[in-house]
C-alpha atoms as a PDB file:
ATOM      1  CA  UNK A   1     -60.752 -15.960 -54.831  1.00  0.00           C
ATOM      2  CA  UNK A   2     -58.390 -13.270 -55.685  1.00  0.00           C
ATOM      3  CA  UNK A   3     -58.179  -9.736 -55.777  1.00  0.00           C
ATOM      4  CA  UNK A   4     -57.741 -10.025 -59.573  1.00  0.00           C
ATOM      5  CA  UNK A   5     -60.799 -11.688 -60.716  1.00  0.00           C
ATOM      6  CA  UNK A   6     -64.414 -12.410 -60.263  1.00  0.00           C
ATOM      7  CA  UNK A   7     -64.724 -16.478 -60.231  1.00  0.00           C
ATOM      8  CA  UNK A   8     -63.869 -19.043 -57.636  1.00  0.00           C
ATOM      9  CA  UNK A   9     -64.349 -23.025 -57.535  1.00  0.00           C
ATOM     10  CA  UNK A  10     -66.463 -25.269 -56.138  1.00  0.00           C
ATOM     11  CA  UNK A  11     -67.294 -28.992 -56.412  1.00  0.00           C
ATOM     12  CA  UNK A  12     -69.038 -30.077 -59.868  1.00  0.00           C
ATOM     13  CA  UNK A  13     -71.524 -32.096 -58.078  1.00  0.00           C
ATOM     14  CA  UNK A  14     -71.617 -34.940 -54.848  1.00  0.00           C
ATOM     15  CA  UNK A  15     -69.280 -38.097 -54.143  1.00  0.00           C
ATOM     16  CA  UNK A  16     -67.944 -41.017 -52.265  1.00  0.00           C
ATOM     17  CA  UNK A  17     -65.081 -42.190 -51.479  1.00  0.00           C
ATOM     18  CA  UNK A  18     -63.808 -44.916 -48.935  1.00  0.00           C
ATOM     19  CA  UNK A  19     -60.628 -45.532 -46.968  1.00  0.00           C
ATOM     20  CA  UNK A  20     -59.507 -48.784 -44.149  1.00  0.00           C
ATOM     21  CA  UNK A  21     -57.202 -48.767 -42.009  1.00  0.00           C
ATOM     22  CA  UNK A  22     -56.986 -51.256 -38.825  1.00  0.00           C
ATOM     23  CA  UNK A  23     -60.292 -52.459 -39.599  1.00  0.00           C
ATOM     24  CA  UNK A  24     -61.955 -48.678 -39.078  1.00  0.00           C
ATOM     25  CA  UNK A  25     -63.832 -48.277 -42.267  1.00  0.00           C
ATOM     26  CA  UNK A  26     -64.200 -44.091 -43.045  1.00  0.00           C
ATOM     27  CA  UNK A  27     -66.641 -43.065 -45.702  1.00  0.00           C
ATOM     28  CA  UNK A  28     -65.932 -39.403 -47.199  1.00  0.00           C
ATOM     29  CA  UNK A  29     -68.860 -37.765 -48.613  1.00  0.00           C
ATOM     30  CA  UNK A  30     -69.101 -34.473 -50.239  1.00  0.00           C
ATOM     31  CA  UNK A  31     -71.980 -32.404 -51.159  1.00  0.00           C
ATOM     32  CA  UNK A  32     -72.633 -28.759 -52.930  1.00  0.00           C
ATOM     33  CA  UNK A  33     -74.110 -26.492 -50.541  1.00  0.00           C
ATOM     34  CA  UNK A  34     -74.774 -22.302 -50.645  1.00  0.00           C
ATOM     35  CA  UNK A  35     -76.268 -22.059 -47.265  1.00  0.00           C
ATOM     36  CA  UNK A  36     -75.813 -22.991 -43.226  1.00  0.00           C
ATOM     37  CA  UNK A  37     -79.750 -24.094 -43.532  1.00  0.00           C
ATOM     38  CA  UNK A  38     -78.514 -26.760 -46.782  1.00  0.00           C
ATOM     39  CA  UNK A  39     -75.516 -27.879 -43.984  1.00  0.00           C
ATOM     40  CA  UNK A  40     -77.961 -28.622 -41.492  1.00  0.00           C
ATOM     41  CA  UNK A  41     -80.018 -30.762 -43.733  1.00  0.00           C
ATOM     42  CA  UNK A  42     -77.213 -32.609 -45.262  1.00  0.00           C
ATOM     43  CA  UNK A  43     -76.066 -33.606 -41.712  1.00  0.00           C
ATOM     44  CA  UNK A  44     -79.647 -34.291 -40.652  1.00  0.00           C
ATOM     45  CA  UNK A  45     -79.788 -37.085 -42.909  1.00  0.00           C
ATOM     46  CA  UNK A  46     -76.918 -38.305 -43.023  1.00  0.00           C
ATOM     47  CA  UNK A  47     -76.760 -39.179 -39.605  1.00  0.00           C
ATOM     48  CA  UNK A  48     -80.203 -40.905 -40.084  1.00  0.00           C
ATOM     49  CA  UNK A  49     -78.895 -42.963 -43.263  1.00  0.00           C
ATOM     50  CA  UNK A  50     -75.250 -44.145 -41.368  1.00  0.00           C
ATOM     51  CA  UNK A  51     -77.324 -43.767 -37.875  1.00  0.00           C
ATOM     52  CA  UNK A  52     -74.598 -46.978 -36.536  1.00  0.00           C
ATOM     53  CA  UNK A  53     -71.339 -45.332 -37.056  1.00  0.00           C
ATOM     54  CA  UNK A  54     -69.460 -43.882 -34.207  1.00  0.00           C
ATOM     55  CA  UNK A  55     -68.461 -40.626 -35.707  1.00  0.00           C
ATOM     56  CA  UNK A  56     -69.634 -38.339 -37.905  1.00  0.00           C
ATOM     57  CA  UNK A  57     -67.239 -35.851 -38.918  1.00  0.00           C
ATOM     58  CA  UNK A  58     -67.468 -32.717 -41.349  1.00  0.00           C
ATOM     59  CA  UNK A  59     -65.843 -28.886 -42.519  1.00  0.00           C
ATOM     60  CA  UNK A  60     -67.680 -26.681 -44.747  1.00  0.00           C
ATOM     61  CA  UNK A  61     -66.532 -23.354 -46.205  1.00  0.00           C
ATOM     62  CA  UNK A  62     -69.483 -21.534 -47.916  1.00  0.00           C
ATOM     63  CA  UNK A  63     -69.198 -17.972 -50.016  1.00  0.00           C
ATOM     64  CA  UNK A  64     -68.043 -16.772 -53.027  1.00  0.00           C
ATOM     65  CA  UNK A  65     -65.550 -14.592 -50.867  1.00  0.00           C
ATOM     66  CA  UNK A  66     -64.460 -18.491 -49.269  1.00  0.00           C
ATOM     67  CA  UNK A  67     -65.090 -16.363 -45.735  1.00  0.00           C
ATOM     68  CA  UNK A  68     -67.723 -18.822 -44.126  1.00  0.00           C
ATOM     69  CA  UNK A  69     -66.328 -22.437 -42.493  1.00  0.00           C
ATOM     70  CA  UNK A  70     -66.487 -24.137 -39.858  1.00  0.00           C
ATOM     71  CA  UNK A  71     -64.934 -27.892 -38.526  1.00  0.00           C
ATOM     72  CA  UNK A  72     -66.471 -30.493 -36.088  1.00  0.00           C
ATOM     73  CA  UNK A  73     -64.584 -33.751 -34.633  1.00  0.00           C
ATOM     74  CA  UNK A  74     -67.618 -34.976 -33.130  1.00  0.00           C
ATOM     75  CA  UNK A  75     -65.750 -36.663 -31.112  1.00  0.00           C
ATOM     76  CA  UNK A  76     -62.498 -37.971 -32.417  1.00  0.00           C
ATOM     77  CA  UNK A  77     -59.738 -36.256 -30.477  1.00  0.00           C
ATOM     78  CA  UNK A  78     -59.088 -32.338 -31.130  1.00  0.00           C
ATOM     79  CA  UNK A  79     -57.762 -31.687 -34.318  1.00  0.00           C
ATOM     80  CA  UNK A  80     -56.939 -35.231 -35.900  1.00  0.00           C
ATOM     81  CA  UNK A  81     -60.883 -34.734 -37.562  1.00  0.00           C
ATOM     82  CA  UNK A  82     -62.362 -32.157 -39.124  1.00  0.00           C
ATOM     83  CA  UNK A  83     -58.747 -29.970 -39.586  1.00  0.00           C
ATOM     84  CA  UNK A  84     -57.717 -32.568 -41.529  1.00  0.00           C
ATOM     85  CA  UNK A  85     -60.600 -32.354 -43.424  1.00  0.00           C
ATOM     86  CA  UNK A  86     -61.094 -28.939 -43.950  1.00  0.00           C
ATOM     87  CA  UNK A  87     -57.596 -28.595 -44.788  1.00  0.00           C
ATOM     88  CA  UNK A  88     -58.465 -30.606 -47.674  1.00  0.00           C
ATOM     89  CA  UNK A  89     -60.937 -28.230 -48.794  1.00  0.00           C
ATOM     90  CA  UNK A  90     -58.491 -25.286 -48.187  1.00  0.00           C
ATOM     91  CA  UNK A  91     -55.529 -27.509 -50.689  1.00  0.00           C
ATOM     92  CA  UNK A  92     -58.193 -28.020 -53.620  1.00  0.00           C
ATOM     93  CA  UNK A  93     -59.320 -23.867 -53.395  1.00  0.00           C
ATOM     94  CA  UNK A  94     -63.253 -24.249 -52.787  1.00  0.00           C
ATOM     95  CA  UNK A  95     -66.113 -23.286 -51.320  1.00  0.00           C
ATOM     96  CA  UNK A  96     -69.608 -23.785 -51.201  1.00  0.00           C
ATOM     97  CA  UNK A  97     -69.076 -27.135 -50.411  1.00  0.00           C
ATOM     98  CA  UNK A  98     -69.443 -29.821 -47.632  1.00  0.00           C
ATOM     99  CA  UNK A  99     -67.339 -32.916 -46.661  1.00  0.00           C
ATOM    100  CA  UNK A 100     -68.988 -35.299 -44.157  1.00  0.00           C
ATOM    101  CA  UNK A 101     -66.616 -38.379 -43.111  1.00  0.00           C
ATOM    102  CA  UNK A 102     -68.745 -40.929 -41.226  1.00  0.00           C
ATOM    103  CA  UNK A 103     -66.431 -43.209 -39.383  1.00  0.00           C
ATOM    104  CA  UNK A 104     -66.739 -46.813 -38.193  1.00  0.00           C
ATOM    105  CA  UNK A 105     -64.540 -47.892 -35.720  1.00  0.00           C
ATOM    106  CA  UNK A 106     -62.742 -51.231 -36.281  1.00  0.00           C
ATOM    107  CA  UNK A 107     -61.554 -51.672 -32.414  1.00  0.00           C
ATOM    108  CA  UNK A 108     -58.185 -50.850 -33.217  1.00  0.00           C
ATOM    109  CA  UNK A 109     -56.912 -47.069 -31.966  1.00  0.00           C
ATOM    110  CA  UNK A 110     -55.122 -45.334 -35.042  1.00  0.00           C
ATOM    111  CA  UNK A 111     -53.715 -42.699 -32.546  1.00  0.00           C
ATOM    112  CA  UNK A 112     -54.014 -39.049 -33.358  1.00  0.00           C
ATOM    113  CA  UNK A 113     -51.598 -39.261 -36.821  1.00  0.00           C
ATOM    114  CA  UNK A 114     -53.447 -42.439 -38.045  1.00  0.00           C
ATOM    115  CA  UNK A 115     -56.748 -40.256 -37.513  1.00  0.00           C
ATOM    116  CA  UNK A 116     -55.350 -37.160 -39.314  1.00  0.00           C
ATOM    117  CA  UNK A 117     -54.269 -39.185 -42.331  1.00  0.00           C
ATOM    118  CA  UNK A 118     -57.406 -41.279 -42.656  1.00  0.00           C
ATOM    119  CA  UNK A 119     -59.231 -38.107 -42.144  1.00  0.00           C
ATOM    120  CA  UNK A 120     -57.153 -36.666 -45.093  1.00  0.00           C
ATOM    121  CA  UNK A 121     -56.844 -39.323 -47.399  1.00  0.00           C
ATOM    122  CA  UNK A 122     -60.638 -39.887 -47.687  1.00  0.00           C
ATOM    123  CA  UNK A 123     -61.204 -36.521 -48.061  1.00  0.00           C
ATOM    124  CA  UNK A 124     -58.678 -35.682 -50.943  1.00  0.00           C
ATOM    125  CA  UNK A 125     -60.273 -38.894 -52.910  1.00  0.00           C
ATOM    126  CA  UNK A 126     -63.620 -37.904 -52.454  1.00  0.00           C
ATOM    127  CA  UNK A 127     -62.942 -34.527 -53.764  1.00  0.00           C
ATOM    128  CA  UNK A 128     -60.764 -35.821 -56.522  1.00  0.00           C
ATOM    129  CA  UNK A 129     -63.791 -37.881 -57.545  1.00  0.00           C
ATOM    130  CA  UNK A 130     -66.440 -34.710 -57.144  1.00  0.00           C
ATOM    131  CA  UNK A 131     -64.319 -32.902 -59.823  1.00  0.00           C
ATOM    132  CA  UNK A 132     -64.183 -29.067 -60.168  1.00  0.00           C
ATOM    133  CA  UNK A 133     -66.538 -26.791 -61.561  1.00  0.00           C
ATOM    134  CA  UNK A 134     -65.329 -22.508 -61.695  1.00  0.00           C
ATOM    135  CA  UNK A 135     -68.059 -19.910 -60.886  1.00  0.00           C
ATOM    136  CA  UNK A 136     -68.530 -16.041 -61.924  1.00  0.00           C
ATOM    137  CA  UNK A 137     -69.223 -13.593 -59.222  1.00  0.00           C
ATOM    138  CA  UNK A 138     -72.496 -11.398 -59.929  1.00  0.00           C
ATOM    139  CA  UNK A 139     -73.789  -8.275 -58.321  1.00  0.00           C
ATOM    140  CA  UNK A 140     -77.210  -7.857 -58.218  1.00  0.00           C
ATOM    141  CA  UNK A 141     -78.287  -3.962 -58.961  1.00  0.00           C
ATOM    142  CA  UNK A 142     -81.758  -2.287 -58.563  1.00  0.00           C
ATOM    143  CA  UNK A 143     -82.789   0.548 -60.776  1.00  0.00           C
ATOM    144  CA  UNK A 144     -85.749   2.830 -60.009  1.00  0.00           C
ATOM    145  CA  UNK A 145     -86.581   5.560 -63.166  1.00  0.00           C
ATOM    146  CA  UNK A 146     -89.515   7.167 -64.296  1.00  0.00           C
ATOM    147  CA  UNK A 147     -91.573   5.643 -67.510  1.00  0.00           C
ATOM    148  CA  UNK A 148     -89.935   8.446 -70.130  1.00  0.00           C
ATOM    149  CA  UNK A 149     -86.069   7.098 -69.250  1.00  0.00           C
ATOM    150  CA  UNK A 150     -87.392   3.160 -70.050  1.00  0.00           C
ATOM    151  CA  UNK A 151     -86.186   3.527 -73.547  1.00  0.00           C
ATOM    152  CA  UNK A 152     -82.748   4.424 -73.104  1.00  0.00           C
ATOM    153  CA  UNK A 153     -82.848   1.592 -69.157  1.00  0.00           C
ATOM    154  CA  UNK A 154     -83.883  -0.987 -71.760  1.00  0.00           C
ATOM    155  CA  UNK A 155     -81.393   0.212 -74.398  1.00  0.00           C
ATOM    156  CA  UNK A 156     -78.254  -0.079 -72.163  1.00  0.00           C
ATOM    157  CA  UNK A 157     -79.425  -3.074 -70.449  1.00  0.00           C
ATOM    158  CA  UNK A 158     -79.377  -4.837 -74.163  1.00  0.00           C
ATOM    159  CA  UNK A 159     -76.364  -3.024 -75.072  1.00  0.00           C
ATOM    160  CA  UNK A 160     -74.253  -4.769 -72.237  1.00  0.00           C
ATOM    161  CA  UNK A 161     -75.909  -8.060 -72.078  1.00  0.00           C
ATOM    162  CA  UNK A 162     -77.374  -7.417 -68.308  1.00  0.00           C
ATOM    163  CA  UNK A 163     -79.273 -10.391 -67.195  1.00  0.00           C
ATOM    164  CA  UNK A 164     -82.952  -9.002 -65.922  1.00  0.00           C
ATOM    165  CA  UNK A 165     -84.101 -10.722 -62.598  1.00  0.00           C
ATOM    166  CA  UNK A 166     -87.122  -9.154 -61.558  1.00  0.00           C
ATOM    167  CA  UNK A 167     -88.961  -6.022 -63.282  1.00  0.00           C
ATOM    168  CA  UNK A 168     -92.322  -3.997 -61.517  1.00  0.00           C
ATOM    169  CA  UNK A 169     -93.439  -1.477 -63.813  1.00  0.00           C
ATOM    170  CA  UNK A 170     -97.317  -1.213 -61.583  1.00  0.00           C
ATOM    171  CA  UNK A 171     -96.450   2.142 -59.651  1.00  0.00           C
ATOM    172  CA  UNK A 172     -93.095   3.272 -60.650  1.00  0.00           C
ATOM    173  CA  UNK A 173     -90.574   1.455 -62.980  1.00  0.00           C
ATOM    174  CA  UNK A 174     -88.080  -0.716 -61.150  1.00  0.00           C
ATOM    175  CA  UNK A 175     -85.743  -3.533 -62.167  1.00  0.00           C
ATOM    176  CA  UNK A 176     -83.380  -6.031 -61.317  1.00  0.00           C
ATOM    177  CA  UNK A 177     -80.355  -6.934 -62.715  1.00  0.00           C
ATOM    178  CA  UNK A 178     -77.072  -9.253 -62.497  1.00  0.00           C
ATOM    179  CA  UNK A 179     -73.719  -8.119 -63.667  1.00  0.00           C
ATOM    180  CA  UNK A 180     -70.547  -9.833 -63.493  1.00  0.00           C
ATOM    181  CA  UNK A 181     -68.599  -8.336 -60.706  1.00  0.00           C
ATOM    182  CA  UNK A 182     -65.673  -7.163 -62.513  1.00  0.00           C
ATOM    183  CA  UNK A 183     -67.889  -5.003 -64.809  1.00  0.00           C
ATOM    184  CA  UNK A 184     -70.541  -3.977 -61.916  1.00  0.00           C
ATOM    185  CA  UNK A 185     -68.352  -0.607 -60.013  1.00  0.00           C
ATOM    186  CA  UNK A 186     -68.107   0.707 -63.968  1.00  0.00           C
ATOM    187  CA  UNK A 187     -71.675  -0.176 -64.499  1.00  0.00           C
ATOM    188  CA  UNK A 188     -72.889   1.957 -61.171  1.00  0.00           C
ATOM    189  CA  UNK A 189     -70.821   4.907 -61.794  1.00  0.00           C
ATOM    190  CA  UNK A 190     -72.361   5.021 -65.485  1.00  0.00           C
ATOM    191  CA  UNK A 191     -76.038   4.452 -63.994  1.00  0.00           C
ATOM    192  CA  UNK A 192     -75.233   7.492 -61.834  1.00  0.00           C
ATOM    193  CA  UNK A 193     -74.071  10.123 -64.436  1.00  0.00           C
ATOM    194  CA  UNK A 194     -77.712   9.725 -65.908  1.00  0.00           C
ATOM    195  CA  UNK A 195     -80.831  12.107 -64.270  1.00  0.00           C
ATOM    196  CA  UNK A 196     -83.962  10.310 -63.081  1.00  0.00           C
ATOM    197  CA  UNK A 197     -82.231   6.870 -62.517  1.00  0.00           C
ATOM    198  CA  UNK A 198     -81.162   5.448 -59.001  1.00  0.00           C
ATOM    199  CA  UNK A 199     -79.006   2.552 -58.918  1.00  0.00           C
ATOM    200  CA  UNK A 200     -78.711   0.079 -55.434  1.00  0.00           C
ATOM    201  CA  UNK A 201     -76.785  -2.651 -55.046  1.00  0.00           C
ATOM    202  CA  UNK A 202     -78.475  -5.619 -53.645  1.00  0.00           C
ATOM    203  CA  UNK A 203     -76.379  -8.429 -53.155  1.00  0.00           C
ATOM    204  CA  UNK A 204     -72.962 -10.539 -54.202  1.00  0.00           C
ATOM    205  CA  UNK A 205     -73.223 -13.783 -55.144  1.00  0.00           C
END
């Protein structure tokens, strides 16, 4: 994501794609994930579903900021793996995604460039397949105001469109909101020029 703007890409939903070479069969699979904990899963299973293959290799990059990733080669010689792979994800621009490639080996070595472009090739399909799907940044803001400023809260929330999350008007009045992040440093410093009303910012997402 650039400085210029509030959206990124990520994968439209999961896919499969296949590749031979030598008799090794490689099976790319990619999946939409937010979290480490949804990575974890995913892998989980996956190794119980192709529990026979002899490699199960992956990258992930996670974050609307693209700032979380990591590779594995479980395995397969240093770099010919999961660099390749994740490489892929770096050439297509996403994040929040996950690209497992299980391999079964055909008894044939490919040697470390036969790995990388195997590795590559089934990657770059599977995303093809997955398709793209762009995503707006939002911040999420708190407000905390006493019960004679709800009017005018509820009046500039309506006036630009802010998307209510939570509200908890028991004790004191208190809400949360999303705001495209573009929009959200103007939004704060207006919030701020008004008595009784705090604004926090809670999150990026």
């Amino acid at each position: 994501m650039s400085e210029q703007t509030d959206t990124y890409y990520t994968v439209a939903g999961s896919s499969m794609a296949t590749y031979r070479d030598k008799a090794s069969r490689f099976i790319g699979l990619v999946e939409p994930v937010l979290t480490e904990e949804a990575v974890k899963t995913i892998l989980k299973s996956l190794k119980k579903t192709y529990y026979d293959a002899n490699h199960h290799c992956y990258a992930y990059r996670l974050g609307w900021d693209y700032s979380l990733y990591r590779m594995n080669d479980d395995g397969e010689p240093s770099g010919t793996a999961g660099r390749p792979i994740f490489g892929q994800i770096q050439s297509f621009n996403l994040t929040n995604v996950l690209v497992v490639v299980v391999r079964y080996f055909g008894g044939t070595k490919l040697g470390a460039s036969g790995l990388i472009n195997a590795y590559r090739t089934v990657t770059r399909d599977a995303l093809q397949q997955a398709g793209q799907s762009e995503k707006t940044v939002h911040e999420h803001h708190r407000l905390d105001f006493a019960y004679d400023r709800m009017n005018e809260v509820m009046k500039i929330i309506k006036e630009k469109n802010l998307q209510i999350l939570s509200t908890d008007f028991m004790e004191k009045c208190s809400l949360v909101y999303g705001i495209r992040r573009q929009l959200a440093a103007a939004m704060v410093e207006e919030w701020q020029k008004k008595p009784g009303i705090s604004v926090q910012i809670l999150k990026t997402e």
